[in-house]
N, C-alpha and C. Protein backbone atom coordinates (compact mmCIF):
# COMPACT_ATOMS: atom_id res chain seq x y z
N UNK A 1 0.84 -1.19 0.00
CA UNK A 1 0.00 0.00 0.00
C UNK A 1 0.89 1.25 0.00
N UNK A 2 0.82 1.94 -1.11
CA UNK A 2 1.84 3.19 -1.24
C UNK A 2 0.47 4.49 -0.05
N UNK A 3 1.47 4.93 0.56
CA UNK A 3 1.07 5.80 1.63
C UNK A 3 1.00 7.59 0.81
N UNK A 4 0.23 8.54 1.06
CA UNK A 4 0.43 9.88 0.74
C UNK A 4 0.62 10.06 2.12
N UNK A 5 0.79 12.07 1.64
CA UNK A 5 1.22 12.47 2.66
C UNK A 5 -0.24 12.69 3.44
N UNK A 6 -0.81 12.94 3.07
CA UNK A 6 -2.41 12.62 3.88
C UNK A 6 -2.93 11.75 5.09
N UNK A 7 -2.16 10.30 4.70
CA UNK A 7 -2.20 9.39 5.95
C UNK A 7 -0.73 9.13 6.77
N UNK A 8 -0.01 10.29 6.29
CA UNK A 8 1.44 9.86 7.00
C UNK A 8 1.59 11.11 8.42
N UNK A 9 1.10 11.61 7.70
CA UNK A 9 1.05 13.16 8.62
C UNK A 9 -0.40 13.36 9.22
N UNK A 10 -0.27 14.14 10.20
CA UNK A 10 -1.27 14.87 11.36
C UNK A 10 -2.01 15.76 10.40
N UNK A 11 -3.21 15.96 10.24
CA UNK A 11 -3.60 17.17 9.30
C UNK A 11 -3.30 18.30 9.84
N UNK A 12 -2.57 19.07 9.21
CA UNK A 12 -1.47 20.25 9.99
C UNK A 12 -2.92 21.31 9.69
N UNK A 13 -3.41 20.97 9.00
CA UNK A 13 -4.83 21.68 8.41
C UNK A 13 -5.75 22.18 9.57
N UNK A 14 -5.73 21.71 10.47
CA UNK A 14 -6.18 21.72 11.42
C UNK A 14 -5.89 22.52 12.46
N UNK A 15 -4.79 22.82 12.31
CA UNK A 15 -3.97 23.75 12.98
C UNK A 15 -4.50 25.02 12.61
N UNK A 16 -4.60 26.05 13.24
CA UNK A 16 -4.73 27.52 13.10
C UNK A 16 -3.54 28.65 13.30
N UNK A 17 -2.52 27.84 11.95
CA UNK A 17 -1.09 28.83 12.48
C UNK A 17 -1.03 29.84 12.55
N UNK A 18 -1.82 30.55 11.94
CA UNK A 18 -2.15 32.02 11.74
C UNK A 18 -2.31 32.79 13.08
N UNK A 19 -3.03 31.78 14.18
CA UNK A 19 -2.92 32.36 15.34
C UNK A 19 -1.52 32.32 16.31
N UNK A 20 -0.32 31.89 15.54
CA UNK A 20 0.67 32.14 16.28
C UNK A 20 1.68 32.99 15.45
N UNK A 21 3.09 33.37 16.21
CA UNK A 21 3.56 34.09 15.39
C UNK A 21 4.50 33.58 14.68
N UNK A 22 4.68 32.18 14.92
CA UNK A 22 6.05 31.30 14.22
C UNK A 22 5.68 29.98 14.18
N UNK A 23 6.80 29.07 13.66
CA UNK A 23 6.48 27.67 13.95
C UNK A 23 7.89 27.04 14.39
N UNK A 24 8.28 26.13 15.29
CA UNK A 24 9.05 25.81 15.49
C UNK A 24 8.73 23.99 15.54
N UNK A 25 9.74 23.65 14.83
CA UNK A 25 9.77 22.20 14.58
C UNK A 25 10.86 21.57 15.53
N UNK A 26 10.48 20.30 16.22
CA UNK A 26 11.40 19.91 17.06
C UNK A 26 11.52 18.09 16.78
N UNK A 27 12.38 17.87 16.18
CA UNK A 27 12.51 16.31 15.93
C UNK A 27 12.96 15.61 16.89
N UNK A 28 12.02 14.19 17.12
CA UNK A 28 12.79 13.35 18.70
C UNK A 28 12.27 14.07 19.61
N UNK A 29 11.31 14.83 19.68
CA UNK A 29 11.08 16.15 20.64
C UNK A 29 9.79 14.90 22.16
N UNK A 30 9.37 13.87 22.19
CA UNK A 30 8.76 13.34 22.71
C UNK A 30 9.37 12.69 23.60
N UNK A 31 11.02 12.82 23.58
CA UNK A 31 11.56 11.74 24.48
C UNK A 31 12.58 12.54 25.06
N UNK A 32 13.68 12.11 26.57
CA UNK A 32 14.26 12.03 26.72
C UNK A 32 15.24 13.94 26.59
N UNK A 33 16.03 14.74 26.19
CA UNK A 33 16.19 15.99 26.06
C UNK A 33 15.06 16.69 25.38
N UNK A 34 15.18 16.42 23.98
CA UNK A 34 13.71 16.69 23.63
C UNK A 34 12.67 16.94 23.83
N UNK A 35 12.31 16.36 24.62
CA UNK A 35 11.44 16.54 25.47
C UNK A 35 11.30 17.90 26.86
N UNK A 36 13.00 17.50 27.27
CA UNK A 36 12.96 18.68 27.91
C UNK A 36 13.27 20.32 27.28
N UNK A 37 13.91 20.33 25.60
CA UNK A 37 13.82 21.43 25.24
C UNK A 37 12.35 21.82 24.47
N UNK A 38 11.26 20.79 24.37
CA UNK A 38 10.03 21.29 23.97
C UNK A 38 9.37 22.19 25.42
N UNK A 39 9.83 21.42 26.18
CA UNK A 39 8.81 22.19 27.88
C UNK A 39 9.84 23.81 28.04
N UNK A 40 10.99 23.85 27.33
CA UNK A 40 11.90 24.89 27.55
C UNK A 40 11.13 25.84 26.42
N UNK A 41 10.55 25.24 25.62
CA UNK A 41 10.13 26.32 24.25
C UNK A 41 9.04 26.97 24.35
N UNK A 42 8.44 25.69 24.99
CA UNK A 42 6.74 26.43 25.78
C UNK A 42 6.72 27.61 26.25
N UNK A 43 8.08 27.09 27.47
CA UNK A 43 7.76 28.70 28.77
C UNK A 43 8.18 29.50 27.91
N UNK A 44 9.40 29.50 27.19
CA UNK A 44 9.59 30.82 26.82
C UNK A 44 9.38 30.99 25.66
N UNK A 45 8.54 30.53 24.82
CA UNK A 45 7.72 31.21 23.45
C UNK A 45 6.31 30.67 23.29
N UNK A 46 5.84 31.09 24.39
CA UNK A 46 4.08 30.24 24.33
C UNK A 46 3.36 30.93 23.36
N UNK A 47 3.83 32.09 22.37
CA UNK A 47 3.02 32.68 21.03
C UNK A 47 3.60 31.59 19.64
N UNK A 48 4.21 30.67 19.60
CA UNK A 48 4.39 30.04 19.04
C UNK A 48 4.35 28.89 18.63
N UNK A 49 3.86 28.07 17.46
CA UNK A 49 3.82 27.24 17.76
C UNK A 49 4.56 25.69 17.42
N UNK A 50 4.77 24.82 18.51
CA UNK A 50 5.85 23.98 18.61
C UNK A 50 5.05 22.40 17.94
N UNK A 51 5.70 22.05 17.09
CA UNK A 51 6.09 20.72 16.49
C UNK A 51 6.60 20.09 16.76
N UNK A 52 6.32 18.60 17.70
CA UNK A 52 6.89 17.45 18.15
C UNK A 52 6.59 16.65 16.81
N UNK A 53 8.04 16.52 16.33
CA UNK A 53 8.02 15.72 14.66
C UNK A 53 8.49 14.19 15.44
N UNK A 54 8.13 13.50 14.84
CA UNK A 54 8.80 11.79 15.40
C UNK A 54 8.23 10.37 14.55
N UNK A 55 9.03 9.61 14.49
CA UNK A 55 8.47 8.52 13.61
C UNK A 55 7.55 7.61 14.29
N UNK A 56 7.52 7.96 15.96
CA UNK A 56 6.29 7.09 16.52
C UNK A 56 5.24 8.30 16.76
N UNK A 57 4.35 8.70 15.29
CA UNK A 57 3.09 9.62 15.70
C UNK A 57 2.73 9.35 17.43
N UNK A 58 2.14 7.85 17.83
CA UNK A 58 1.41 8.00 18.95
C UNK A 58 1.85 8.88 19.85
N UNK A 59 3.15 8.79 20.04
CA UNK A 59 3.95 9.14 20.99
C UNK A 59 4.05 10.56 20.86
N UNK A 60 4.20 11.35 19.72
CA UNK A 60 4.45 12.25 19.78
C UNK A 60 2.93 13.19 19.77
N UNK A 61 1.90 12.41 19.48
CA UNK A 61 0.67 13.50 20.22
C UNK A 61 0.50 13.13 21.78
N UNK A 62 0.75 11.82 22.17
CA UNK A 62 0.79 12.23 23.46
C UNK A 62 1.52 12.76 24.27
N UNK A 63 2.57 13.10 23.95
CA UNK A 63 3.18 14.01 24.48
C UNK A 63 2.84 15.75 24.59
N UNK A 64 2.60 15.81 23.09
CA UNK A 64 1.92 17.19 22.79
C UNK A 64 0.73 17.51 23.42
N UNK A 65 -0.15 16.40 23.82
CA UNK A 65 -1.32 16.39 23.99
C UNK A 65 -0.89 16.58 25.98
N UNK A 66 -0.03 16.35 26.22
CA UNK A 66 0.30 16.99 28.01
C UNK A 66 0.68 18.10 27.87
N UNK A 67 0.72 18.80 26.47
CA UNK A 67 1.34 20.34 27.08
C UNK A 67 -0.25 21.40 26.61
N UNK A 68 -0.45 22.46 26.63
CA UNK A 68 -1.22 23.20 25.99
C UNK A 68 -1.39 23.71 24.61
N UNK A 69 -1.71 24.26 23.97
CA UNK A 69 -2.61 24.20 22.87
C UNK A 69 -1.73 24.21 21.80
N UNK A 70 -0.72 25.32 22.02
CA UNK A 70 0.65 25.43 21.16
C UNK A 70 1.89 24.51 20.83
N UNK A 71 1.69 23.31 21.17
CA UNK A 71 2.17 22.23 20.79
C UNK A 71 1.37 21.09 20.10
N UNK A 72 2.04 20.64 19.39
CA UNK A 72 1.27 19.60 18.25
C UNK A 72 2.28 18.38 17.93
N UNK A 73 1.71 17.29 18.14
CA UNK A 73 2.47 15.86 17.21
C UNK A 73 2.33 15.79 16.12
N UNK A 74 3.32 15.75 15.24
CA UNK A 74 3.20 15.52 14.25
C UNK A 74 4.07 14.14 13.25
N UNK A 75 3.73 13.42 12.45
CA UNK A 75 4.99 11.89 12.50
C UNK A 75 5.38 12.47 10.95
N UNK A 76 6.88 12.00 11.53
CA UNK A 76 7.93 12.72 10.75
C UNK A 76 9.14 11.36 10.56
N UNK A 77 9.56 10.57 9.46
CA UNK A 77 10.22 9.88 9.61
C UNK A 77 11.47 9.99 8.76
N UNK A 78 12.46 10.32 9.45
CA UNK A 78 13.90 11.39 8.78
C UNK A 78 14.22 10.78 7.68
N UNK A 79 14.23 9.12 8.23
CA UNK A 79 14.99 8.13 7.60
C UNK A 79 14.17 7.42 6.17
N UNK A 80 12.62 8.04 5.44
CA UNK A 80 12.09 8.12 4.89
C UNK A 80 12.13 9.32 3.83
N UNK A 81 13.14 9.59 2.82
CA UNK A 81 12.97 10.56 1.91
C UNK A 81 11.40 11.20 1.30
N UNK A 82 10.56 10.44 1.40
CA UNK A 82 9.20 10.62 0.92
C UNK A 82 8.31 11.44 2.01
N UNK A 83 8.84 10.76 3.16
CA UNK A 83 7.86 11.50 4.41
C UNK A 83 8.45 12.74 4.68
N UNK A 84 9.65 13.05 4.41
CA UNK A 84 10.70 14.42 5.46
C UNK A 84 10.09 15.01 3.73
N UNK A 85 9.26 15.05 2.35
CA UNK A 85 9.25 15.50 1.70
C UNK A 85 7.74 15.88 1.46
N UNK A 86 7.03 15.24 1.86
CA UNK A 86 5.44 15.23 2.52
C UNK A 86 5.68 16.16 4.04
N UNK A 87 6.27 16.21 4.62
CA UNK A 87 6.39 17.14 5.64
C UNK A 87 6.13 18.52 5.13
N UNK A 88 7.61 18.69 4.24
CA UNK A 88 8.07 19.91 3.98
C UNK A 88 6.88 20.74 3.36
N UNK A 89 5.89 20.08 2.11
CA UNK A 89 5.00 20.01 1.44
C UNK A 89 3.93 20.72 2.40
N UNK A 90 3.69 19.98 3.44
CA UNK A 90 2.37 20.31 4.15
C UNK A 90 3.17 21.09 4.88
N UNK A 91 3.90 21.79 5.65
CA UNK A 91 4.52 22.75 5.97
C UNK A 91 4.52 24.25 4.90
C-alpha cells in the first residue's frame, strides 16, 4: 500500500497557524532531552507554535497532547525521503 502524505502526517490543516507568530519544529522532541527542550520552548515562546516531529506519531501526540494548545504531534520519519518530503509540502 503506497502511503500519501495525507495518511502519513497529522492534518497540519487543522492547525490555526495564523494564530501564532512562528512555527518551530522539534525532531525526537517526545523523548528524553527533547522533550525537555520542547517544555523549555513552551515557557519561553508560548506565542508560538511547537512541532513534536517523530516517527512514533502515537507518541508524539501524546506528548503534545500533556502540554497546551501550542504544541502539536506531528509523525515525521527522517529516515524516509518521501515523508521528510510530505512534511516539507504540508509545511
Amino acid at each position: 500500500m503506497t502511503q500519501t502524505s495525507d495518511d502519513r502526517l497529522c492534518n497540519l490543516d487543522s492547525i490555526d497557524a495564523a494564530a501564532f507568530d512562528g512555527t518551530i519544529i522539534v525532531t525526537g522532541g517526545y523523548g528524553g532531552i527533547g522533550a525537555e527542550a520542547v517544555r523549555a520552548l513552551h515557557r519561553s515562546h508560548p506565542h508560538l507554535l511547537i512541532l513534536v516531529a517523530g516517527r512514533n506519531e502515537t507518541k508524539a501526540h501524546a506528548f503534545a497532547a500533556s502540554l497546551p494548545l501550542n504544541v502539536a504531534g506531528v509523525r515525521l520519519d527522517l529516515s524516509d525521503l518521501g515523508d521528510v518530503e510530505a512534511f516539507a509540502d504540508e509545511i
